[in-house]
N, C-alpha and C. Protein backbone atom coordinates (compact mmCIF):
# COMPACT_ATOMS: atom_id res chain seq x y z
N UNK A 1 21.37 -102.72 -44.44
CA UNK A 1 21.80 -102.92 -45.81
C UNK A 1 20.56 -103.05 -46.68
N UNK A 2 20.56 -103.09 -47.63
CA UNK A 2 19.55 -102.45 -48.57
C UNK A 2 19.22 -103.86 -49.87
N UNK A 3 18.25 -104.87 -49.49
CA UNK A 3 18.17 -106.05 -50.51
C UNK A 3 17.14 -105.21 -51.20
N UNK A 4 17.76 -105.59 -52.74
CA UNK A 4 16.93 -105.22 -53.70
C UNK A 4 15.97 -106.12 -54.06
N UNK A 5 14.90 -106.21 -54.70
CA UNK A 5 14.05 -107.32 -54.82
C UNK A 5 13.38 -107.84 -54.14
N UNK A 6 13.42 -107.39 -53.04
CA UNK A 6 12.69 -107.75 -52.03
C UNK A 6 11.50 -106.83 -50.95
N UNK A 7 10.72 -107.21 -50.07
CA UNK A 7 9.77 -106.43 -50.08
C UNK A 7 10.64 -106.41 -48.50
N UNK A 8 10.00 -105.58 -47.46
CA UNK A 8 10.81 -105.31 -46.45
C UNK A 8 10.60 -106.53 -45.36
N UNK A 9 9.09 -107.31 -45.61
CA UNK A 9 8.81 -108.38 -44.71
C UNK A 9 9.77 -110.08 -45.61
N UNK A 10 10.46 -109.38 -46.76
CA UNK A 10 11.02 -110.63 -46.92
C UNK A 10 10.55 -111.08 -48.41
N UNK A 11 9.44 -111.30 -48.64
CA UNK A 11 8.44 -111.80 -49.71
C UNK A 11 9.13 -110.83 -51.02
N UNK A 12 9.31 -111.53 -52.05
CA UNK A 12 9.33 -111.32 -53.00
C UNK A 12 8.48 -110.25 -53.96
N UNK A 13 8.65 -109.40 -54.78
CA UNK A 13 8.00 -108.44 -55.02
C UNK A 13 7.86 -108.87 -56.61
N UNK A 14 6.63 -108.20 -57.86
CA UNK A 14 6.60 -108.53 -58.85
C UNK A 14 7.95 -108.07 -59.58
N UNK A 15 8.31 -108.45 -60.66
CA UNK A 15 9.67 -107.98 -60.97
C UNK A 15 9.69 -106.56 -62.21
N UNK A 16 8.34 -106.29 -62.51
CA UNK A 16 7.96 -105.30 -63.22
C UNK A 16 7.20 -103.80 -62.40
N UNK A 17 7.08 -104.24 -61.49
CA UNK A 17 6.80 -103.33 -60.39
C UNK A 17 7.82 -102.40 -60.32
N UNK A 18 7.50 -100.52 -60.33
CA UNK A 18 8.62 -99.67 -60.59
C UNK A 18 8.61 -99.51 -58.36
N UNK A 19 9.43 -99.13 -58.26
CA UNK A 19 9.68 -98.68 -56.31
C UNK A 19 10.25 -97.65 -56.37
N UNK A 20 11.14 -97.10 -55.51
CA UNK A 20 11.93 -96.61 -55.13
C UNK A 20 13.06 -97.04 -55.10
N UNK A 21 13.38 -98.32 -55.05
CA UNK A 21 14.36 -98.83 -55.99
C UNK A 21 14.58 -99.47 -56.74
N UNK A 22 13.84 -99.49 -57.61
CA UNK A 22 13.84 -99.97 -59.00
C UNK A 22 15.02 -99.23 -59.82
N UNK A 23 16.27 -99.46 -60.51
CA UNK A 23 17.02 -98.88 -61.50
C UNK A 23 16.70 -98.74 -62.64
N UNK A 24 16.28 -97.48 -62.61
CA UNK A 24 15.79 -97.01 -64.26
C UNK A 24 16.37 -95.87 -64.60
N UNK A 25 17.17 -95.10 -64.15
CA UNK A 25 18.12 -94.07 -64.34
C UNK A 25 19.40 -94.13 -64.78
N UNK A 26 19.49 -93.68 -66.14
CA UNK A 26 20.98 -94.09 -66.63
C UNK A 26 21.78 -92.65 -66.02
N UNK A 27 22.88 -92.29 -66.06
CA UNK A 27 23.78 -91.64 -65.03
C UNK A 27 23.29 -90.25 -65.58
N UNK A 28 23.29 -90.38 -66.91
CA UNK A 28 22.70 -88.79 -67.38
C UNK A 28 21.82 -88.25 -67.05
N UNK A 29 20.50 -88.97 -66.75
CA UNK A 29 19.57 -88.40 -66.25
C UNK A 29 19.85 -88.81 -64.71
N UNK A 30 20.42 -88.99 -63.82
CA UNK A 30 20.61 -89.00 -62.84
C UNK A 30 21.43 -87.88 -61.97
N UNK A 31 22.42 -87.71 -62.80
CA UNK A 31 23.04 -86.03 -62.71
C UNK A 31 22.07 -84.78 -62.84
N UNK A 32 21.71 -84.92 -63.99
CA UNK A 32 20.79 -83.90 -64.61
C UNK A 32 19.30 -83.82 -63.17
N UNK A 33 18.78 -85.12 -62.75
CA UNK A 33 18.14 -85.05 -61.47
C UNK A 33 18.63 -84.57 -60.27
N UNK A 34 19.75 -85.08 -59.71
CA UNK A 34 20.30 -84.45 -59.19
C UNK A 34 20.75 -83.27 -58.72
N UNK A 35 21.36 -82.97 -59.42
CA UNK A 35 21.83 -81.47 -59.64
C UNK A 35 23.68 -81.78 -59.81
N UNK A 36 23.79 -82.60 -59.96
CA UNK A 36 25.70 -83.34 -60.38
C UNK A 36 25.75 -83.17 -61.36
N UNK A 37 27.23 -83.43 -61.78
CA UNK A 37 27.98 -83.52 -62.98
C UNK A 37 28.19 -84.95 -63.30
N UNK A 38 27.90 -85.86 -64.50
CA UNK A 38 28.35 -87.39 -64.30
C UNK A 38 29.07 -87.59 -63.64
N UNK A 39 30.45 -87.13 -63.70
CA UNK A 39 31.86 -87.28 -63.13
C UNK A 39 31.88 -87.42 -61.82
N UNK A 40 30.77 -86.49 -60.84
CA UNK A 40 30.95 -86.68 -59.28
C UNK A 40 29.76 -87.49 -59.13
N UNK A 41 29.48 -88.28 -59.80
CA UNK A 41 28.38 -89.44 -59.87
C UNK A 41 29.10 -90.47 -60.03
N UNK A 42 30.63 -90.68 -60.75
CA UNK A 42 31.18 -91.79 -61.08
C UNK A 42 31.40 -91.85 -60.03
N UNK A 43 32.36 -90.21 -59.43
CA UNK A 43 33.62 -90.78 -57.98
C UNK A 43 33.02 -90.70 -56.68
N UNK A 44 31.45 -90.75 -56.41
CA UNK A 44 30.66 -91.45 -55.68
C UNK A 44 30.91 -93.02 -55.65
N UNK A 45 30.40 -93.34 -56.71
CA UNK A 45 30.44 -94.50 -56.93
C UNK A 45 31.46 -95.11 -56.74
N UNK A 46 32.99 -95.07 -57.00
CA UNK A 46 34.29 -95.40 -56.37
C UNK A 46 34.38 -94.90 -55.34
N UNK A 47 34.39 -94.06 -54.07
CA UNK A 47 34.29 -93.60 -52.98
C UNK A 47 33.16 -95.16 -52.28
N UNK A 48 31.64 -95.13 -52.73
CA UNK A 48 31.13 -96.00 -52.18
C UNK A 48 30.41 -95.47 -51.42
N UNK A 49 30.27 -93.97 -52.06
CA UNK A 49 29.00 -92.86 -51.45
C UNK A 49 27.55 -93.67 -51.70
N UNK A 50 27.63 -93.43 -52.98
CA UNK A 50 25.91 -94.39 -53.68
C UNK A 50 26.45 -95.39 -54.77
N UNK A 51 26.10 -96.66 -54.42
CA UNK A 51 25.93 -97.79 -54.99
C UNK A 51 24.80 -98.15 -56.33
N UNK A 52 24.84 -97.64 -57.42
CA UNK A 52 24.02 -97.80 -58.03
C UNK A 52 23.65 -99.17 -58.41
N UNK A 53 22.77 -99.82 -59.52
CA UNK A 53 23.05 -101.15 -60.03
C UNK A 53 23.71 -100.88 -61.18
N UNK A 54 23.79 -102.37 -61.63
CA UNK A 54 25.12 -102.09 -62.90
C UNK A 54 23.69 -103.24 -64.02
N UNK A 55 24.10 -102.87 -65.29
CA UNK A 55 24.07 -103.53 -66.26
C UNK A 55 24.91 -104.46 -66.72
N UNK A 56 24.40 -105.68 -67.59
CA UNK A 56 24.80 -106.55 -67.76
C UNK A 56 26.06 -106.42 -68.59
N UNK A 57 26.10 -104.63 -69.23
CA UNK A 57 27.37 -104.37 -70.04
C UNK A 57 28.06 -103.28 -68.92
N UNK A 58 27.45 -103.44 -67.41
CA UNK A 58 28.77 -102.55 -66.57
C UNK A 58 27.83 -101.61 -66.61
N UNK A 59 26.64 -100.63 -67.14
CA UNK A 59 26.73 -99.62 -67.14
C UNK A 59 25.24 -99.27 -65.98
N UNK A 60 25.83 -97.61 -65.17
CA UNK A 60 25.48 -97.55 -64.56
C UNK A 60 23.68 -97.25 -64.13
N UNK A 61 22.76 -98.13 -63.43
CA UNK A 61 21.61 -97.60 -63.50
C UNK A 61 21.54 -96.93 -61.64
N UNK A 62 20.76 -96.16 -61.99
CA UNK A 62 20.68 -95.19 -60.64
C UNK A 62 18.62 -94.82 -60.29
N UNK A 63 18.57 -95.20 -58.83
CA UNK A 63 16.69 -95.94 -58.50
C UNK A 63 16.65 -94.81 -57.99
N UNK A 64 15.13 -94.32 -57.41
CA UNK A 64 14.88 -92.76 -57.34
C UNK A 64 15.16 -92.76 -55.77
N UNK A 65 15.82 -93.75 -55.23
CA UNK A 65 16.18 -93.60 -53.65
C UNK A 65 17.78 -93.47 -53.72
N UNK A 66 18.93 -93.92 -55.01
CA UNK A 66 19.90 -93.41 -55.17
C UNK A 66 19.58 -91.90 -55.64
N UNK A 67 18.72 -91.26 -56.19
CA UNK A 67 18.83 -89.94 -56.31
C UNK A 67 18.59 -89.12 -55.28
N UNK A 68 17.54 -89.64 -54.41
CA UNK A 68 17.32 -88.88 -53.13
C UNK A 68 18.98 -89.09 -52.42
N UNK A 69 19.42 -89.84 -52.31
CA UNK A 69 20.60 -90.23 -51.22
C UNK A 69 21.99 -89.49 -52.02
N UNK A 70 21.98 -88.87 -53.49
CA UNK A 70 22.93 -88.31 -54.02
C UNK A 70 22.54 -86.66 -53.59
N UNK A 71 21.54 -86.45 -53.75
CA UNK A 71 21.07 -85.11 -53.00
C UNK A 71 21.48 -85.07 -51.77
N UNK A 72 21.44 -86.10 -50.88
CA UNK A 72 21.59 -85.43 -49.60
C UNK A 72 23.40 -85.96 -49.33
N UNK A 73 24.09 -86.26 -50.04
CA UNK A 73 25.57 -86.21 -50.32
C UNK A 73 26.00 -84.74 -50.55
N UNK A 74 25.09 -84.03 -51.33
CA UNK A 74 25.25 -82.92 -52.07
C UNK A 74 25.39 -81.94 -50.88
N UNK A 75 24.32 -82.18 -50.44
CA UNK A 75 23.96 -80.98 -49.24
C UNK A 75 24.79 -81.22 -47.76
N UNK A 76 24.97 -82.44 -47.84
CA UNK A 76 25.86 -82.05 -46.53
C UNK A 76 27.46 -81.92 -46.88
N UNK A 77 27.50 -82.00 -48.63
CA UNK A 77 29.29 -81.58 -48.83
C UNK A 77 29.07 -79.70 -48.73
N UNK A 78 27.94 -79.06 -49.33
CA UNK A 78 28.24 -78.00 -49.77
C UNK A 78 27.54 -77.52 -48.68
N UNK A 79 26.38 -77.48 -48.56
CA UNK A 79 25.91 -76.91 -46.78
C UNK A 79 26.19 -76.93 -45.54
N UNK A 80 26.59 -78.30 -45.51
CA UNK A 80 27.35 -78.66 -43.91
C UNK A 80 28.97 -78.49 -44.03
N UNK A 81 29.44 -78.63 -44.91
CA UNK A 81 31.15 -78.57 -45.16
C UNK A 81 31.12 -80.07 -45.03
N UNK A 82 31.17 -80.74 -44.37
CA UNK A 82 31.30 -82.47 -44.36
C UNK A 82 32.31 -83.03 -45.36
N UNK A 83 33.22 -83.28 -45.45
CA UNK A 83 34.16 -84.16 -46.18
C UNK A 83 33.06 -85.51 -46.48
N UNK A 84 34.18 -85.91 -47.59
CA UNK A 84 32.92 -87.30 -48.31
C UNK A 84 33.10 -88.42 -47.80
N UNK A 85 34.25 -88.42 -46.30
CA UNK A 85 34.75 -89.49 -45.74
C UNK A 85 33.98 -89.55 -44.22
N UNK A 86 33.46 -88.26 -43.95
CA UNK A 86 32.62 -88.05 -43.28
C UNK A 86 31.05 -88.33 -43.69
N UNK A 87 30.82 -87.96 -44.87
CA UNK A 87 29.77 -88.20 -45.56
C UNK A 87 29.23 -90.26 -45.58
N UNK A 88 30.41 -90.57 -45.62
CA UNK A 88 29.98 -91.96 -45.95
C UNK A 88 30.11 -92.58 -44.50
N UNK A 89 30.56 -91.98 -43.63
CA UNK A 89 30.35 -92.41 -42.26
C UNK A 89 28.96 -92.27 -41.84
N UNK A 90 28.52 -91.33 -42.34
CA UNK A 90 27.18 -90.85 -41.69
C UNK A 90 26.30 -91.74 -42.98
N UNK A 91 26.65 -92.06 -43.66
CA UNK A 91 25.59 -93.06 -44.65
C UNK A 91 25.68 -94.53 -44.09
N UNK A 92 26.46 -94.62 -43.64
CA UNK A 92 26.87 -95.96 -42.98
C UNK A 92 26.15 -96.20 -41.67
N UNK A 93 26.22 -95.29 -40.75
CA UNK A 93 25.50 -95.15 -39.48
C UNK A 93 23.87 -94.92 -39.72
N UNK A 94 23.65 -94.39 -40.84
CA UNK A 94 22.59 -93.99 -40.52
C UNK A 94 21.71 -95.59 -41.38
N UNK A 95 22.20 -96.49 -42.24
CA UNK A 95 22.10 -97.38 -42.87
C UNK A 95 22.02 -98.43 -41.46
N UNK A 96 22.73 -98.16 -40.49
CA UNK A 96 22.82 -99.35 -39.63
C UNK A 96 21.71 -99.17 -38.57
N UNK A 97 21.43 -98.07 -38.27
CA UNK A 97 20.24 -97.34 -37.60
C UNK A 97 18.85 -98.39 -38.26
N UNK A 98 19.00 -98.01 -39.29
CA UNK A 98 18.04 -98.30 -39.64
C UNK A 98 17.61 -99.93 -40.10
N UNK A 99 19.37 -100.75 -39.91
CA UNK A 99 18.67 -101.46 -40.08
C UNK A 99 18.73 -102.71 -38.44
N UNK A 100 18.87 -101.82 -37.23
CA UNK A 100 18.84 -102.16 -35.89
C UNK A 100 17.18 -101.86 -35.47
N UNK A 101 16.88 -100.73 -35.97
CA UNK A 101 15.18 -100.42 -36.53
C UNK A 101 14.25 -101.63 -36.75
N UNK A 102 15.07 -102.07 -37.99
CA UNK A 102 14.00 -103.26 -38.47
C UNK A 102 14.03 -104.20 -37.30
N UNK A 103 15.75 -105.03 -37.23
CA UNK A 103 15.29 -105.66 -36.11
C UNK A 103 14.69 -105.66 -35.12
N UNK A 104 14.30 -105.10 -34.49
CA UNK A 104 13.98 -104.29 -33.16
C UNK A 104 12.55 -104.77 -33.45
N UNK A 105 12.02 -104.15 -34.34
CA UNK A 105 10.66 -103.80 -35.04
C UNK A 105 10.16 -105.74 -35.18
N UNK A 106 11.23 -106.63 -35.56
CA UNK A 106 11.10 -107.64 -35.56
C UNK A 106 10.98 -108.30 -34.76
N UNK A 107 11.45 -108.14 -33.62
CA UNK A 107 12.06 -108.86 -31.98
C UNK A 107 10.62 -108.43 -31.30
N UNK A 108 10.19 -107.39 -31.85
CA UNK A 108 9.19 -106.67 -30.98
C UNK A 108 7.90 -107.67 -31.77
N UNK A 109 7.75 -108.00 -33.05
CA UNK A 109 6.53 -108.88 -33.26
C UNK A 109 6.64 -110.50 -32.29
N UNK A 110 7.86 -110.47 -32.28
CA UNK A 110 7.83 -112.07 -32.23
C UNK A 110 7.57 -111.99 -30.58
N UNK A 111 8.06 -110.60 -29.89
CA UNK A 111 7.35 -110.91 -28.37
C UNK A 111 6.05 -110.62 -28.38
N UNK A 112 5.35 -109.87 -29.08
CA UNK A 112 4.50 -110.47 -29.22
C UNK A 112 3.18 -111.01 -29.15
N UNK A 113 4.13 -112.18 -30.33
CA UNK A 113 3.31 -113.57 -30.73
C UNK A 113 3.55 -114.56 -29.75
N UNK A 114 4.57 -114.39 -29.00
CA UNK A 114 5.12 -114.94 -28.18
C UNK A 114 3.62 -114.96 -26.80
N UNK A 115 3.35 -113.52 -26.59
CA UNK A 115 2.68 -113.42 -25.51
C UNK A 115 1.22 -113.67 -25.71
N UNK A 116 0.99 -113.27 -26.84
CA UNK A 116 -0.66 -113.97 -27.09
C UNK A 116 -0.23 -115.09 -27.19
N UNK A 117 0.32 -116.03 -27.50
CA UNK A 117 0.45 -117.72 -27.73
C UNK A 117 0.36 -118.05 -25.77
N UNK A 118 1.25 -117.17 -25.12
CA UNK A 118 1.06 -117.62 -23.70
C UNK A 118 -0.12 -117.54 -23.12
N UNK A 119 -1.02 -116.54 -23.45
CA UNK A 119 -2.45 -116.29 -22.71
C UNK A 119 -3.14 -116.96 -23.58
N UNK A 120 -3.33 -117.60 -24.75
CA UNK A 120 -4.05 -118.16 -25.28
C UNK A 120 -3.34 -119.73 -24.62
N UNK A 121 -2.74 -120.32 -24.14
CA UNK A 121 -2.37 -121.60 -23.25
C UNK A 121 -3.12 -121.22 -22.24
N UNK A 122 -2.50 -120.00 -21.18
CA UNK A 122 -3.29 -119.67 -20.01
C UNK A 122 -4.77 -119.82 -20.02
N UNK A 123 -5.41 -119.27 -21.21
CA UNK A 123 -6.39 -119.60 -21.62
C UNK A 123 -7.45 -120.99 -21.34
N UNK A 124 -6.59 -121.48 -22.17
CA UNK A 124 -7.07 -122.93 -21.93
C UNK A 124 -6.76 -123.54 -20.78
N UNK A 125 -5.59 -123.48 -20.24
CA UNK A 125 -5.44 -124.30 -18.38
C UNK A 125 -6.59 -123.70 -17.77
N UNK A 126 -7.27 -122.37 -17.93
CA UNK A 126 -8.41 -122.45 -16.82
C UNK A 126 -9.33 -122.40 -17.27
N UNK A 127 -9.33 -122.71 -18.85
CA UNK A 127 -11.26 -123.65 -19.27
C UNK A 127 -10.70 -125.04 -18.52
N UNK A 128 -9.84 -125.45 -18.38
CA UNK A 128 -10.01 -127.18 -18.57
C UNK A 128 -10.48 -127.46 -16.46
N UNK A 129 -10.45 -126.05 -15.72
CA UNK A 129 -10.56 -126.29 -14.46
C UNK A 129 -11.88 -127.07 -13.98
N UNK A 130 -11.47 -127.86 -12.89
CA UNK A 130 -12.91 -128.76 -12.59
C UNK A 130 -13.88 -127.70 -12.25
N UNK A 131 -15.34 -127.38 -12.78
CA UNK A 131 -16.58 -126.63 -12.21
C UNK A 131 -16.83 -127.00 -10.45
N UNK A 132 -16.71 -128.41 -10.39
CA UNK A 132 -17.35 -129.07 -9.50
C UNK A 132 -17.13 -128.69 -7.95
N UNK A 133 -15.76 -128.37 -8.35
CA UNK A 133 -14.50 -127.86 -6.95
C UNK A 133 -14.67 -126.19 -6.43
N UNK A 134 -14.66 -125.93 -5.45
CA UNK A 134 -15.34 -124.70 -4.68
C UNK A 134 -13.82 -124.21 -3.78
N UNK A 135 -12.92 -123.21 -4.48
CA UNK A 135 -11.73 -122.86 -4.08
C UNK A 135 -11.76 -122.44 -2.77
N UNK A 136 -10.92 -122.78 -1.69
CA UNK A 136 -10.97 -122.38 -0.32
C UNK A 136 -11.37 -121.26 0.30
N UNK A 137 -10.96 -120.47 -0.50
CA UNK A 137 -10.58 -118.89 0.16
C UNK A 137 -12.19 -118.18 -0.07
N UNK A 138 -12.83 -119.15 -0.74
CA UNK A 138 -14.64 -118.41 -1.19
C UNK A 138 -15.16 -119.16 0.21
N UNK A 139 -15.10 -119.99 0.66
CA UNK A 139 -15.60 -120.60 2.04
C UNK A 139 -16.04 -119.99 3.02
N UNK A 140 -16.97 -119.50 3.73
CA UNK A 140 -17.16 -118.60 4.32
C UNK A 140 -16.53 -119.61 5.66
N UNK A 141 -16.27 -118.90 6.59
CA UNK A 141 -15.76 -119.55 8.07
C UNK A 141 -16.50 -118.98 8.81
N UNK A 142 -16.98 -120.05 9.71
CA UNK A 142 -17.19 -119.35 10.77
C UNK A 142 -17.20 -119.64 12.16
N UNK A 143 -17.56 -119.42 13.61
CA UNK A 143 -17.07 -119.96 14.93
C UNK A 143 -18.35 -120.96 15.25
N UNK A 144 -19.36 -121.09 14.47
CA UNK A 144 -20.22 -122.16 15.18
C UNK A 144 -19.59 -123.54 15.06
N UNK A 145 -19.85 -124.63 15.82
CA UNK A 145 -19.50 -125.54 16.29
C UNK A 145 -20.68 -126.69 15.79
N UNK A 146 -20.49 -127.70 15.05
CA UNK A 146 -21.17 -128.69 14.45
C UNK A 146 -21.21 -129.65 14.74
N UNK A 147 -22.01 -130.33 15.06
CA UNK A 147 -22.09 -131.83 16.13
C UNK A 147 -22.07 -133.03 14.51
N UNK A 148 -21.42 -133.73 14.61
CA UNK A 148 -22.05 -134.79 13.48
C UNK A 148 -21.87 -136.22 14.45
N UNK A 149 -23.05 -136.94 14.30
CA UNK A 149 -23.29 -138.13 14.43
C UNK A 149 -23.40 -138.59 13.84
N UNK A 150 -22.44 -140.05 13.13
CA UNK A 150 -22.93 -140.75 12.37
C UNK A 150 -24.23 -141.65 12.48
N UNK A 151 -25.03 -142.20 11.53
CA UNK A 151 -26.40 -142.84 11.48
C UNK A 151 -25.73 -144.22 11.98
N UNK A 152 -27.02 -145.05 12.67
CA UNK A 152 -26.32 -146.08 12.98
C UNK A 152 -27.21 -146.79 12.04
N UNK A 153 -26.75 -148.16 11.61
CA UNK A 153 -28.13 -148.92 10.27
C UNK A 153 -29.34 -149.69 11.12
N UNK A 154 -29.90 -149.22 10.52
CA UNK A 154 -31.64 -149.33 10.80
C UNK A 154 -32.08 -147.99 11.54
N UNK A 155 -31.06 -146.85 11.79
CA UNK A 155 -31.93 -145.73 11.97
C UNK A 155 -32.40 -144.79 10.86
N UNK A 156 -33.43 -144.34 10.93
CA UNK A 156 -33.62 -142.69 9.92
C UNK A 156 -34.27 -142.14 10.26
């Protein structure tokens, strides 16, 4: 789904900043971009093909990513044959695609941060190891045989 105002990591964007979806297209020049007639710009808009924004008096503004997405309404009614019930299936799927994408894309930072946070622990458990201690398996072995006598006191 598609938050306006917002930047894709979340953060807030300036509010004078033009995007890709910014609404600055009143329907006339949005047809006329297009290649539509207002009229199949309205019954988009009741269908629930492209969602434009609305003005505070109702009226319709249309962002240069509703014009790209009315173009490609266009082309798969008149190039592909596609019904507009088909059309909005495939805007729907392809909307959810993308936004299983982000998550994904998200799940995938947080493993990660997840895994450098683990080797940076691992990290530290084997600075904190005693120097002093000489691990078994470095020991050399071998078959000679070692006599020890303890000292008795007053010898050296």
């Amino acid at each position: 789904m598609d938050v306006r105002g917002t930047r894709p990591g979340g953060g807030s964007r300036n509010p004078y900043e033009l995007t890709d979806d910014s609404p600055v297209y009143v329907i006339s020049v949005a047809a006329q971009l297009s290649g539509l007639h207002p009229q199949t710009l309205r019954q988009y808009d009741r269908l629930g093909l492209v969602s434009p924004d609305r003005t505070a008096g109702r009226g319709r503004r249309y962002s240069a990513r509703d014009i790209s997405l009315l173009r490609q309404v266009q082309a798969l009614s008149q190039d592909e044959g596609i019904n507009l019930a088909g059309i909005k299936r495939i805007i729907e799927l392809e909307n959810q695609v993308a936004a299983l994408q982000q998550r994904a894309a998200e799940l995938q930072q947080a493993v990660e941060g997840a895994a450098a946070a683990m080797q940076q622990r691992e990290a530290a458990v084997h600075a904190s190891y005693r120097r002093d201690l000489v691990p078994y398996d470095q020991v050399q072995q071998t078959s000679a045989l070692v006599v020890w006598r303890p000292r008795r006191p007053g010898q050296e």
